[in-house]
C-alpha atoms as a PDB file:
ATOM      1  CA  UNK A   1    -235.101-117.622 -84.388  1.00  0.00           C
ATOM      2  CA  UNK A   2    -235.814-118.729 -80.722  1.00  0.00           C
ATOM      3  CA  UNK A   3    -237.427-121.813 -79.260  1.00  0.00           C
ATOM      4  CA  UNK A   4    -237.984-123.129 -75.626  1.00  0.00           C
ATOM      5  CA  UNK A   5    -237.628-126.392 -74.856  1.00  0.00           C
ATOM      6  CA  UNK A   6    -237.862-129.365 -71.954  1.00  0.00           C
ATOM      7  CA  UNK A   7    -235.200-131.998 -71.652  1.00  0.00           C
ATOM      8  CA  UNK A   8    -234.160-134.048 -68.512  1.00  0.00           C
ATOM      9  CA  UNK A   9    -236.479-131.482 -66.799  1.00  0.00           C
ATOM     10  CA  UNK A  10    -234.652-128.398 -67.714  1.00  0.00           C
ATOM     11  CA  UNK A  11    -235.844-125.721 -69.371  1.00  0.00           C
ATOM     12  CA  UNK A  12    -233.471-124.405 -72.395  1.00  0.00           C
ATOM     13  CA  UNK A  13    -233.922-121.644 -74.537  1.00  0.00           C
ATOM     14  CA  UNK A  14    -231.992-122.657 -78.401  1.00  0.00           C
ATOM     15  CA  UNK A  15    -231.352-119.951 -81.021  1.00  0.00           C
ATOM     16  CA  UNK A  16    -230.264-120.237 -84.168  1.00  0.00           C
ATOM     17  CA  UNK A  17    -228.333-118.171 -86.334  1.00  0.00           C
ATOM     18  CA  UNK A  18    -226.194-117.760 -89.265  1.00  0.00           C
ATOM     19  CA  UNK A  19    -223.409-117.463 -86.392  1.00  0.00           C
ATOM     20  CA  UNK A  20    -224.327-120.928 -85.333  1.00  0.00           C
ATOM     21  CA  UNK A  21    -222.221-122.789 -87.960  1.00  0.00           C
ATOM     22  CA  UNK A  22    -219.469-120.584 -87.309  1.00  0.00           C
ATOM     23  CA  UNK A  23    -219.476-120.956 -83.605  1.00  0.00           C
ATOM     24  CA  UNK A  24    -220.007-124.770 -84.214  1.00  0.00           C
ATOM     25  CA  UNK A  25    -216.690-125.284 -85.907  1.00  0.00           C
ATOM     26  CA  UNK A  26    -214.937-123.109 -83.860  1.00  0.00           C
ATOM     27  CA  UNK A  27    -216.219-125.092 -80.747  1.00  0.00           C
ATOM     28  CA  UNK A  28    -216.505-128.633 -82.134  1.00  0.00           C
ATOM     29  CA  UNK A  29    -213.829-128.619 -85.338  1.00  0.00           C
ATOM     30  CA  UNK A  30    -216.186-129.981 -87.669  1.00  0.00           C
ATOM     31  CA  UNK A  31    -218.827-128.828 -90.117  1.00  0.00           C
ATOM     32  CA  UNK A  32    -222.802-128.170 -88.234  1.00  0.00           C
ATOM     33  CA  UNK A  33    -224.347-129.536 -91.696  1.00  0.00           C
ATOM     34  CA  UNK A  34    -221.829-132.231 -92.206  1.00  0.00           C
ATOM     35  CA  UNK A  35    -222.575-134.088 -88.591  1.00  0.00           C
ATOM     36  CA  UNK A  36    -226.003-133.364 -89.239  1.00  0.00           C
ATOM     37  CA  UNK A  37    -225.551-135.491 -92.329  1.00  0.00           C
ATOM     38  CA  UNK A  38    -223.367-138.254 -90.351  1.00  0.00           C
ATOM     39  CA  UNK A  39    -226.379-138.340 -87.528  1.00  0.00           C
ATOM     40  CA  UNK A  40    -228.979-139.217 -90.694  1.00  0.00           C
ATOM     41  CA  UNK A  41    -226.751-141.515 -92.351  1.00  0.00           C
ATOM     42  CA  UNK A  42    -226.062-143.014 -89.142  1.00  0.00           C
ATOM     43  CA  UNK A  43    -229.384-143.697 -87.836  1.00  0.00           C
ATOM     44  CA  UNK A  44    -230.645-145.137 -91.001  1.00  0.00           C
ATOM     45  CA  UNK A  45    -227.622-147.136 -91.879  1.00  0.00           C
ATOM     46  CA  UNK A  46    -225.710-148.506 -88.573  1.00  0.00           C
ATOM     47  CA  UNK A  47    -228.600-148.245 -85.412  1.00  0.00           C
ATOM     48  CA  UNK A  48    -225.601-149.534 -83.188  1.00  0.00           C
ATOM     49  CA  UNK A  49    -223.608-146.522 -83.002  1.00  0.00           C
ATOM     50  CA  UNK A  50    -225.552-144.960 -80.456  1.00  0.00           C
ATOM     51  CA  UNK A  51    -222.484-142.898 -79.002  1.00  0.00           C
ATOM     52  CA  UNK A  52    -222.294-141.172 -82.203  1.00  0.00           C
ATOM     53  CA  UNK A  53    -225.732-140.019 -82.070  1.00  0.00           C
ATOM     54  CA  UNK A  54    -225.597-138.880 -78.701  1.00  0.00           C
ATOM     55  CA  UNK A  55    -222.816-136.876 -79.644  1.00  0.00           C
ATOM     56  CA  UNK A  56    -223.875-134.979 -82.385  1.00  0.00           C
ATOM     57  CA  UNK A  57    -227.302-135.093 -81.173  1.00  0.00           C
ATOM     58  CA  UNK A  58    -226.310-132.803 -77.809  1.00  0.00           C
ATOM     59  CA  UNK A  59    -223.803-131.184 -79.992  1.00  0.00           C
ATOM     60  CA  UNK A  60    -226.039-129.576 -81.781  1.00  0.00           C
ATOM     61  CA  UNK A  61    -228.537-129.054 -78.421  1.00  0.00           C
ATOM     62  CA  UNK A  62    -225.412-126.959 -77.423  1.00  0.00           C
ATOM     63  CA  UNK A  63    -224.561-124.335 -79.742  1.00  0.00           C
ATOM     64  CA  UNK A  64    -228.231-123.636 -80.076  1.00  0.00           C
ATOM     65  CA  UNK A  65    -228.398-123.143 -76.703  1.00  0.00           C
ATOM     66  CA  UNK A  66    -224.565-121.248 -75.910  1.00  0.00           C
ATOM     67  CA  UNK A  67    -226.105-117.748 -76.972  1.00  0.00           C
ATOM     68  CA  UNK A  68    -228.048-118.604 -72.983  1.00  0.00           C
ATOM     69  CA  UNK A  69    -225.058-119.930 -71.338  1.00  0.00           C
ATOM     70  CA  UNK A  70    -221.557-119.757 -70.190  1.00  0.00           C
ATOM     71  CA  UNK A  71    -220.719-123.345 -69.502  1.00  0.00           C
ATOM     72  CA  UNK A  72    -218.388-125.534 -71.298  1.00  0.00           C
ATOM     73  CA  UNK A  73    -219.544-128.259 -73.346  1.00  0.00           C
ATOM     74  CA  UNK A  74    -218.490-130.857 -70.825  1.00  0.00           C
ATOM     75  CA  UNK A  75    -220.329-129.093 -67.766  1.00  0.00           C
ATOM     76  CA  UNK A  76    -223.581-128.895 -70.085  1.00  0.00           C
ATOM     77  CA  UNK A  77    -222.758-132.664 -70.596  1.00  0.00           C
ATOM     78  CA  UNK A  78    -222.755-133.061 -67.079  1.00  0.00           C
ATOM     79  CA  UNK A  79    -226.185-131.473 -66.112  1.00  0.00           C
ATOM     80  CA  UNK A  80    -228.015-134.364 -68.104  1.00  0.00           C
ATOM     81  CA  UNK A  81    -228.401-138.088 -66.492  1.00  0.00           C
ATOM     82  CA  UNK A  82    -229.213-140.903 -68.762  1.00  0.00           C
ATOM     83  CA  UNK A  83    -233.313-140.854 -68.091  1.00  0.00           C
ATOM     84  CA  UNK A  84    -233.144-138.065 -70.476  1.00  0.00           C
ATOM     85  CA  UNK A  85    -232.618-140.540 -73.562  1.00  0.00           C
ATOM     86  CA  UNK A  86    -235.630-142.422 -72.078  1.00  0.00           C
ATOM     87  CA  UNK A  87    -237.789-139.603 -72.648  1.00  0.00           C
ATOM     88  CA  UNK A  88    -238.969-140.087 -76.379  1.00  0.00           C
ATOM     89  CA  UNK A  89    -241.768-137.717 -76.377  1.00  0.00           C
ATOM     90  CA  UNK A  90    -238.904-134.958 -75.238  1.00  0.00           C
ATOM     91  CA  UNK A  91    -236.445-136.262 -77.478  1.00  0.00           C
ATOM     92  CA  UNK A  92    -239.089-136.018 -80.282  1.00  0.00           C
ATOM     93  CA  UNK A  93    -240.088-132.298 -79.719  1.00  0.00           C
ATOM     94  CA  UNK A  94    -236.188-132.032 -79.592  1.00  0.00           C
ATOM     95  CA  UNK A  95    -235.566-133.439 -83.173  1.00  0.00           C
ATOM     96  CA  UNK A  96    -238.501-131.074 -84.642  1.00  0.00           C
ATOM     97  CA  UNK A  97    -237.359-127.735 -82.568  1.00  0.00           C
ATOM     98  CA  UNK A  98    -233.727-128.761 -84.216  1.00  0.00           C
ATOM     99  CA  UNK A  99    -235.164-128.838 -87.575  1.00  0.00           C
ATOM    100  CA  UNK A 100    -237.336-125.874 -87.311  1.00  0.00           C
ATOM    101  CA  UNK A 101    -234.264-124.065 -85.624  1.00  0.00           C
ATOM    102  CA  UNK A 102    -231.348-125.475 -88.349  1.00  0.00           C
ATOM    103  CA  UNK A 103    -234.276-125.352 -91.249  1.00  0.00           C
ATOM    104  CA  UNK A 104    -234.160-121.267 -90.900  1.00  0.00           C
ATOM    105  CA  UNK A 105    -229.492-121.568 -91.114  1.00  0.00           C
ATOM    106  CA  UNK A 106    -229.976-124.038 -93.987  1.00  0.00           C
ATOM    107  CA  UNK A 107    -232.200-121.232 -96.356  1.00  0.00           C
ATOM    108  CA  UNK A 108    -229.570-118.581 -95.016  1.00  0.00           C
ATOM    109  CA  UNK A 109    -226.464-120.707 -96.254  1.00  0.00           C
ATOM    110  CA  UNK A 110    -224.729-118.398 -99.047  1.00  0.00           C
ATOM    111  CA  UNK A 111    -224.362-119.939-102.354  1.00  0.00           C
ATOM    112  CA  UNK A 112    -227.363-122.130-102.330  1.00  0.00           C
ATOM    113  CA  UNK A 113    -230.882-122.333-102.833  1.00  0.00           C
ATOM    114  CA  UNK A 114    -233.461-121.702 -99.607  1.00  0.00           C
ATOM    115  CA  UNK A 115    -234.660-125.085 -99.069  1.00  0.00           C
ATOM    116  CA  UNK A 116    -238.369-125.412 -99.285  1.00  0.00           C
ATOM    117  CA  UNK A 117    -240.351-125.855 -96.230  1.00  0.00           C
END
């Protein structure tokens, strides 16, 4: 599945595959679904751990969008300035293109049920 998206002015294509949790843990070291987890739990529980969230938050922008790009983590870091956590209309079309985007991994995940939409 493929979505476009707007953040800090960019335009980003994200994909998502059953390949993304792969390439996730071999980039990051550390289970897709897990963080996704730790970001939930850490919003609702502990709003002052902002770094986290930022973390896994454009961890996650970045394997969905690596099937477009060459850059490292870092330099796709670097591309973004801090106005784009000020944009909360972007950020919000963010959160729902990430769910629509890991939704369609989470019914793939072998061993489970699909998840209802």
């Amino acid at each position: 599945m493929e979505r476009s998206i707007t953040l800090g002015g960019k335009e980003l294509k994200l994909a998502s595959s059953l390949f993304t949790i792969i390439s996730y843990r071999q980039v990051f070291g550390t289970e897709l679904f897990t963080d996704v987890d730790s970001l939930d739990k850490a919003l609702k529980a502990n709003k002052d751990d902002v770094g986290k969230f930022i973390d896994i938050l454009f961890r996650i922008v970045f394997i969905l969008h690596k099937p477009f790009t060459s850059d490292t983590y870092d330099k796709f870091l670097q591309g973004f300035d801090f106005s784009v956590l000020n944009s909360t209309d972007e950020l919000s079309t963010l959160a729902t293109v990430i769910a629509e985007l890991l939704g369609s991994v989470n019914q793939s995940k072998p061993g489970g049920k699909e998840s209802p939409r």
